[in-house]
C-alpha atoms as a PDB file:
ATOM      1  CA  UNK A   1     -70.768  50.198  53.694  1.00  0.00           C
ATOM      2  CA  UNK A   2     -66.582  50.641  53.892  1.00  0.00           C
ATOM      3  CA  UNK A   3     -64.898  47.490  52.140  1.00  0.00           C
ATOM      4  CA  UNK A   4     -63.985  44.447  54.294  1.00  0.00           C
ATOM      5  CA  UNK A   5     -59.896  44.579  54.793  1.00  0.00           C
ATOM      6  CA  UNK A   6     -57.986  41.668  52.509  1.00  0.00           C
ATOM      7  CA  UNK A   7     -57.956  38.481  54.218  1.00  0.00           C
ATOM      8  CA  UNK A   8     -55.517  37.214  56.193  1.00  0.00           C
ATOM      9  CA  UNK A   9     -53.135  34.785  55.013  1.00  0.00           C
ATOM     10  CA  UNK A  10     -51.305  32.405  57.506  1.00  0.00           C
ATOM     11  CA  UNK A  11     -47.617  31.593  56.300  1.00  0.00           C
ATOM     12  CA  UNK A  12     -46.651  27.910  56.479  1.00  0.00           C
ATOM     13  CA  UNK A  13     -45.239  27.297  59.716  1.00  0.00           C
ATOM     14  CA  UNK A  14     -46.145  30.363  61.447  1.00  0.00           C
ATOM     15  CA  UNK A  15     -47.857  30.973  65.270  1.00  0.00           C
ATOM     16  CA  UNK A  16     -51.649  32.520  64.663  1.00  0.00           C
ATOM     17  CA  UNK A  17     -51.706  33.008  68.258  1.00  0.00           C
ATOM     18  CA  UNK A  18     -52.122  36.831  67.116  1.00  0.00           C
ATOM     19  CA  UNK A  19     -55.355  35.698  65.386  1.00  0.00           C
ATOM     20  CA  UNK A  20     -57.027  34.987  68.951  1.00  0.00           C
ATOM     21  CA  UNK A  21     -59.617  36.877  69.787  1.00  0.00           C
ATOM     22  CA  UNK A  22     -57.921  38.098  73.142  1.00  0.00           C
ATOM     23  CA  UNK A  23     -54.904  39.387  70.850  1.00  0.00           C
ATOM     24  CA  UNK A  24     -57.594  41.162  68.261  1.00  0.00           C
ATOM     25  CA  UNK A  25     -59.236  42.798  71.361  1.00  0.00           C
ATOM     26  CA  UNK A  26     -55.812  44.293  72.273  1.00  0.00           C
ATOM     27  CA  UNK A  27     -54.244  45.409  69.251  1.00  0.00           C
ATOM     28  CA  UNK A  28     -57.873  47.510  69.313  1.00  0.00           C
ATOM     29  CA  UNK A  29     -56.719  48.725  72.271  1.00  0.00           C
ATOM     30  CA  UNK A  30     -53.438  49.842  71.261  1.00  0.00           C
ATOM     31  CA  UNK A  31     -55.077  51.191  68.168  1.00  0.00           C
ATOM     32  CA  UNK A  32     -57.366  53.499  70.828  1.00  0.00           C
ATOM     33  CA  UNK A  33     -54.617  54.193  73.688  1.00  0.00           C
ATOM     34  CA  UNK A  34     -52.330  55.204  70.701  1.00  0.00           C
ATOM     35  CA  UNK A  35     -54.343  57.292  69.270  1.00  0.00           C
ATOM     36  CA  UNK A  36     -55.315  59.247  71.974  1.00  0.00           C
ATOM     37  CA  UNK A  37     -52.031  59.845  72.688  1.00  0.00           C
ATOM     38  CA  UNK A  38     -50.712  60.507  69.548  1.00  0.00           C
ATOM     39  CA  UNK A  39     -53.872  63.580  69.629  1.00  0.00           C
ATOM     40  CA  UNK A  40     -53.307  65.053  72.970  1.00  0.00           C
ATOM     41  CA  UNK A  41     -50.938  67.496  72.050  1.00  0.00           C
ATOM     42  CA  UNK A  42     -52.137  68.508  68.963  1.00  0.00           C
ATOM     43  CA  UNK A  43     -56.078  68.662  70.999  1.00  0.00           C
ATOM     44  CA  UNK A  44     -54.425  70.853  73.500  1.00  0.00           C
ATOM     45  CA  UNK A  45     -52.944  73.277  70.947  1.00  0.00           C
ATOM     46  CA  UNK A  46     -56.492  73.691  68.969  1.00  0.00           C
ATOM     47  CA  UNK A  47     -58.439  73.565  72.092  1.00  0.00           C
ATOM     48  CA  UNK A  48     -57.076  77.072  73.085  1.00  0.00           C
ATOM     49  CA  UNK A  49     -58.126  78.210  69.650  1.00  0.00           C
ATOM     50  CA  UNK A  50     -61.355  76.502  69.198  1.00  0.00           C
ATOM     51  CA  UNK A  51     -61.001  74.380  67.279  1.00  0.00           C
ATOM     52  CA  UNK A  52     -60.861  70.372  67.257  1.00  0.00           C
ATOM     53  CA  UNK A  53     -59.918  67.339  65.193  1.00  0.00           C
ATOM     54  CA  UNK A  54     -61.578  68.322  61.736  1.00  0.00           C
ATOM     55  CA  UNK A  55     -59.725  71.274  61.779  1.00  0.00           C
ATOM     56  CA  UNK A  56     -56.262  69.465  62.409  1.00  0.00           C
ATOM     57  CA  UNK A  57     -57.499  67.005  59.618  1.00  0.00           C
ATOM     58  CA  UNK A  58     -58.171  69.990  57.202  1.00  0.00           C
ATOM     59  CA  UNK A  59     -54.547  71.857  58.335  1.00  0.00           C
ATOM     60  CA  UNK A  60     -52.783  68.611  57.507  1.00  0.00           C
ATOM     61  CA  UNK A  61     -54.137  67.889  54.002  1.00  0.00           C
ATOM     62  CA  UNK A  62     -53.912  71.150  52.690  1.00  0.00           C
ATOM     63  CA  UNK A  63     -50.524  71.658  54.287  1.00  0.00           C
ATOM     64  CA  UNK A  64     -49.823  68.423  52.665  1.00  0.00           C
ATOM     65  CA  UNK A  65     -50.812  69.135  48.570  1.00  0.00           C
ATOM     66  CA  UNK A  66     -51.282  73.362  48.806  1.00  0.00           C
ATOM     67  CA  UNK A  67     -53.566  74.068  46.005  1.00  0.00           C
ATOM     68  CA  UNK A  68     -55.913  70.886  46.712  1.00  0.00           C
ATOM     69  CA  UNK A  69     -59.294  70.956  45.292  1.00  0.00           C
ATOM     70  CA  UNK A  70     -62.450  70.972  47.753  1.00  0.00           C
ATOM     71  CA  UNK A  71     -64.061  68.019  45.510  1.00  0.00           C
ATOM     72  CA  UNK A  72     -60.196  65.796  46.689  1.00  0.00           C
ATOM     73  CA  UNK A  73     -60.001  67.655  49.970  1.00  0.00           C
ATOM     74  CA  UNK A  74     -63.724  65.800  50.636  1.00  0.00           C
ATOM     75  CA  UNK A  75     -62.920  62.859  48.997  1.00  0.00           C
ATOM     76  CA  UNK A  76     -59.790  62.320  51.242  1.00  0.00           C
ATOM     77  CA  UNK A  77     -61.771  63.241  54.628  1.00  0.00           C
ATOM     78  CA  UNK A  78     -64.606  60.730  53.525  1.00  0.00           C
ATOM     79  CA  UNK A  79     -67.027  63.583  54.724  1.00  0.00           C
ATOM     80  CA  UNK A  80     -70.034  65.643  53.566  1.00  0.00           C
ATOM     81  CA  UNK A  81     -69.507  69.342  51.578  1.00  0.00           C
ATOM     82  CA  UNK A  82     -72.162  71.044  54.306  1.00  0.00           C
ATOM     83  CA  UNK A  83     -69.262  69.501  57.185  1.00  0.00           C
ATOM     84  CA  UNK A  84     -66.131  70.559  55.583  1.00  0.00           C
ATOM     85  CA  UNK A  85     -68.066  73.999  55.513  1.00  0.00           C
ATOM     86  CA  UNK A  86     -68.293  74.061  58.955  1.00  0.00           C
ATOM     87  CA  UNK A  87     -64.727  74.169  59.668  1.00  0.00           C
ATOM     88  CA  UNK A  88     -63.351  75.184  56.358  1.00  0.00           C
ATOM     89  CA  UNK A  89     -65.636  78.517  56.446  1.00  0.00           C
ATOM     90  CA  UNK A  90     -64.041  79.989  59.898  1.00  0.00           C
ATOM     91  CA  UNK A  91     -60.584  78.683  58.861  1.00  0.00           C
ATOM     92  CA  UNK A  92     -60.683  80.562  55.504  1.00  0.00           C
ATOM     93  CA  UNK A  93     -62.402  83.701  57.488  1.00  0.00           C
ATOM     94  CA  UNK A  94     -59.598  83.792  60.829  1.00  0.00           C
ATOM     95  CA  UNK A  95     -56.756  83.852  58.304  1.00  0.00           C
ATOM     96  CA  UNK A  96     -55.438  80.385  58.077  1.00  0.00           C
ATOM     97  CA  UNK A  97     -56.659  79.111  54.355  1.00  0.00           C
ATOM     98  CA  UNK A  98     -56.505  80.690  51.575  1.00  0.00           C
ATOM     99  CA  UNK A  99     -59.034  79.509  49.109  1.00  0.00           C
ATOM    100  CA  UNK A 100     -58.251  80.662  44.743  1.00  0.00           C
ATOM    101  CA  UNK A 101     -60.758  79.731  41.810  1.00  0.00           C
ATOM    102  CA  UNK A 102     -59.007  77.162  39.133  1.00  0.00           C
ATOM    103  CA  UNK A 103     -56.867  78.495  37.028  1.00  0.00           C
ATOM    104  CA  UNK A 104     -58.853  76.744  34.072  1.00  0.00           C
ATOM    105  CA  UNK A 105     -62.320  75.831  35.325  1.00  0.00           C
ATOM    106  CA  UNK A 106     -63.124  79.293  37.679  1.00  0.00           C
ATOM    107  CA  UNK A 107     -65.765  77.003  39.332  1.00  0.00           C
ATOM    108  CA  UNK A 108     -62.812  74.801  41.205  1.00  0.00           C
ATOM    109  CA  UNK A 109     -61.710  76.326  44.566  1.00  0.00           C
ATOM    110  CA  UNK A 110     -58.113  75.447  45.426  1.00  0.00           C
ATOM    111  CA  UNK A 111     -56.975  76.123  49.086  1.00  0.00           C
ATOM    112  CA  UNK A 112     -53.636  76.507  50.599  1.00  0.00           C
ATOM    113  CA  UNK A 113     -52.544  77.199  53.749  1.00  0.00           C
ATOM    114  CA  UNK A 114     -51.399  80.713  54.845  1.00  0.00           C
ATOM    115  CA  UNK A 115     -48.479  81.879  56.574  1.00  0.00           C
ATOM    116  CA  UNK A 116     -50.675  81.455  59.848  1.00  0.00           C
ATOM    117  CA  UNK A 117     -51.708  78.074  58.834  1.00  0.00           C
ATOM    118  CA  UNK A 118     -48.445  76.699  57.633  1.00  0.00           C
ATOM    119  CA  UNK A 119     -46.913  77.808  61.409  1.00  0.00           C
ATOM    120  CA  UNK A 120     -50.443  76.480  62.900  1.00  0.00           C
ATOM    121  CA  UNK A 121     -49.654  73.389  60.909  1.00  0.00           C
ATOM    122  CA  UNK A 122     -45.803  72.961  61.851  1.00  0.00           C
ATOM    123  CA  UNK A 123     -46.539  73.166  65.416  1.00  0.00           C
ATOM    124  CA  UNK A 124     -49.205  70.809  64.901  1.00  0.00           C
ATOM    125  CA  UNK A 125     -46.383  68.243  63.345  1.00  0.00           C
ATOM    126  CA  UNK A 126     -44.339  68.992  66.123  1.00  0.00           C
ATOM    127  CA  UNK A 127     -46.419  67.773  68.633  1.00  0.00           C
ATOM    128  CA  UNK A 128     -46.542  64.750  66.591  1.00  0.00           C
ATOM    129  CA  UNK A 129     -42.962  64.346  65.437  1.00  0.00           C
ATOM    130  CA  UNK A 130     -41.392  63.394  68.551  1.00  0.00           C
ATOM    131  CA  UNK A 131     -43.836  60.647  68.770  1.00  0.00           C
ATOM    132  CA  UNK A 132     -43.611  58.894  65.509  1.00  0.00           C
ATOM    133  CA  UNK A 133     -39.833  59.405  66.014  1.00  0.00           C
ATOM    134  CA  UNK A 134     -39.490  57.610  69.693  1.00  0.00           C
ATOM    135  CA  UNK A 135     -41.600  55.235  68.550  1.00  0.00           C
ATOM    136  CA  UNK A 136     -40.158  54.285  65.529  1.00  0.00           C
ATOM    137  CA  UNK A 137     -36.842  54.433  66.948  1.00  0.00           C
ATOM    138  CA  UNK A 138     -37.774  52.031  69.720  1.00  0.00           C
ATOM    139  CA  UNK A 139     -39.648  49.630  67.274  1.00  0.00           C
ATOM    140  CA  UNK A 140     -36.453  49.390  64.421  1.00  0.00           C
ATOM    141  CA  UNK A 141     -37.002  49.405  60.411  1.00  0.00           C
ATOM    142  CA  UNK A 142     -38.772  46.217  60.376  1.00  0.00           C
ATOM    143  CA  UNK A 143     -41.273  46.902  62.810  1.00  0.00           C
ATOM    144  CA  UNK A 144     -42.115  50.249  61.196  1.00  0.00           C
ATOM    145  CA  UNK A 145     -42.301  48.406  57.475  1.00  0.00           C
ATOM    146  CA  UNK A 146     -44.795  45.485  59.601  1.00  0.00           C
ATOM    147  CA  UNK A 147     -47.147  48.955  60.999  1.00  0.00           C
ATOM    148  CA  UNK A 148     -47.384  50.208  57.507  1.00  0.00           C
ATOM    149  CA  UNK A 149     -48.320  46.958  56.000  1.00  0.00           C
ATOM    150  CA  UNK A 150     -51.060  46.929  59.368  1.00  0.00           C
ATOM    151  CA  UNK A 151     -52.386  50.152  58.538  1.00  0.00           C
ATOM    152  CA  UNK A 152     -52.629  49.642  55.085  1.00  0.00           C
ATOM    153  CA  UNK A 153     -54.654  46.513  55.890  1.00  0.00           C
ATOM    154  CA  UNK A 154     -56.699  48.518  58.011  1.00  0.00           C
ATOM    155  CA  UNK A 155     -57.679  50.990  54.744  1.00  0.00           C
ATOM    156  CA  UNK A 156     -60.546  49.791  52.560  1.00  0.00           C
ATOM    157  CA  UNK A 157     -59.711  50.995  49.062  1.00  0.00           C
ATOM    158  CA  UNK A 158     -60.287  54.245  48.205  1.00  0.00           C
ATOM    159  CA  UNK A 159     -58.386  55.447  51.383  1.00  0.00           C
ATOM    160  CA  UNK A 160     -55.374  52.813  50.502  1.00  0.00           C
ATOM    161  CA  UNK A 161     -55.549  54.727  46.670  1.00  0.00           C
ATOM    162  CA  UNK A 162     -55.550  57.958  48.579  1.00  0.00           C
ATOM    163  CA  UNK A 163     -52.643  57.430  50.797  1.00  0.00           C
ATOM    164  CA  UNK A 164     -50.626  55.844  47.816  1.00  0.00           C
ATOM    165  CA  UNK A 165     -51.072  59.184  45.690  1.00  0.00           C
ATOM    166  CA  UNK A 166     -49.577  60.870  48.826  1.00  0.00           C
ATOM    167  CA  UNK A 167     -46.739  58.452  49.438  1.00  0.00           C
ATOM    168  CA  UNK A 168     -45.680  58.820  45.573  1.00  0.00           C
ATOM    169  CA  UNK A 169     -45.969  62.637  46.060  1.00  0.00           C
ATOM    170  CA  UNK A 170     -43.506  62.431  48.921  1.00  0.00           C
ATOM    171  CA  UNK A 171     -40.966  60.675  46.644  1.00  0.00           C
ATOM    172  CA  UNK A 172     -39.101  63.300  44.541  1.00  0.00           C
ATOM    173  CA  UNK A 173     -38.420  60.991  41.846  1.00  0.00           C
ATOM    174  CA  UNK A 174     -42.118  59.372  41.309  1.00  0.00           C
ATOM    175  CA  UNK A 175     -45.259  61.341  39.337  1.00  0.00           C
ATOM    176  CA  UNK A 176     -47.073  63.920  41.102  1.00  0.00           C
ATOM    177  CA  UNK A 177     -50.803  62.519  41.536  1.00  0.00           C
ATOM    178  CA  UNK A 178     -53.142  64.350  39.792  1.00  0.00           C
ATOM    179  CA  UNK A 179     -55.326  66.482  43.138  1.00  0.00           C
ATOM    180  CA  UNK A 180     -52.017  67.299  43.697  1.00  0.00           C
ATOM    181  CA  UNK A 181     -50.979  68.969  40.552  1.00  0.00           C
ATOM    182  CA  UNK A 182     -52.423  72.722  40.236  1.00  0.00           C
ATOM    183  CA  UNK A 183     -55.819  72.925  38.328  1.00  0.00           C
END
């Protein structure tokens, strides 16, 4: 059962007319109408190659820490070894993973994208970019701090540990998390 998000604290003072169940209702609907939008091009691009949502999932985590392990690739998706087979298999097969045994425990498969994949993967962000961009743009830097502190909310907390690991691997100047070192 996933974890119930932190509760809400009201500040002193402050309108918890957002707290209505009317305003709940639509902030799921902006969660749904965004994300459907925020897919379509990427769906578009994969549709003409087969291929759906898991495999944009799988393209952006690998592109993400190249030389992740399967056991933190699945951990990260929050799905089953028999589905990541289903789309990893034909991905690793039409060229766009790579997949290497550990380089201390041969048992360990690492996978990285390939040329194909990191350009599969690019085009993939760009249909994405321009999104995140306008909208960000539009919403200034403390709207965009308020939607991270909303979407970390929305993690329970292994996801919120697994997104951390990535945000300190983005900073140069932080330690690299351990699924993302090599093995």
């Amino acid at each position: 059962m996933p974890e119930r998000p932190p509760a809400l604290t009201p500040v002193a003072g402050r309108n918890l007319l957002f707290l209505r169940e009317e305003e709940l209702r639509l902030a799921q609907d902006l969660l749904y109408f965004g994300y459907r939008d925020f897919t379509s091009g990427p769906d578009r691009i994969l549709e003409g190659r087969g291929m759906g949502r898991a495999h944009h999932r799988v393209l952006h985590f690998v592109g993400r820490a190249p030389g992740i392990r399967v056991g933190d690739l699945l951990a990260i998706l929050g799905i089953t070894k028999q589905s990541l087979g289903r789309v990893l298999q034909p991905m690793i097969e039409s060229g766009l993973i790579a997949q290497a045994p550990g380089r201390t425990d041969k048992r360990q498969r690492l996978l990285r994208l390939t040329p194909e994949g990191e350009a599969l993967e690019r085009q993939l962000f760009a249909a994405q970019r321009e999104w995140v961009l306008r909208a960000y743009r539009e919403a200034g830097p403390q709207a965009v701090e308020g939607f991270r502190q909303v979407m970390r909310g929305l993690m329970g907390a292994e996801a919120r540990q697994q997104f951390e690991m990535l945000e300190r691997a983005a900073a140069p100047d932080r330690a690299q998390p351990a699924f993302l070192r090599s093995a």
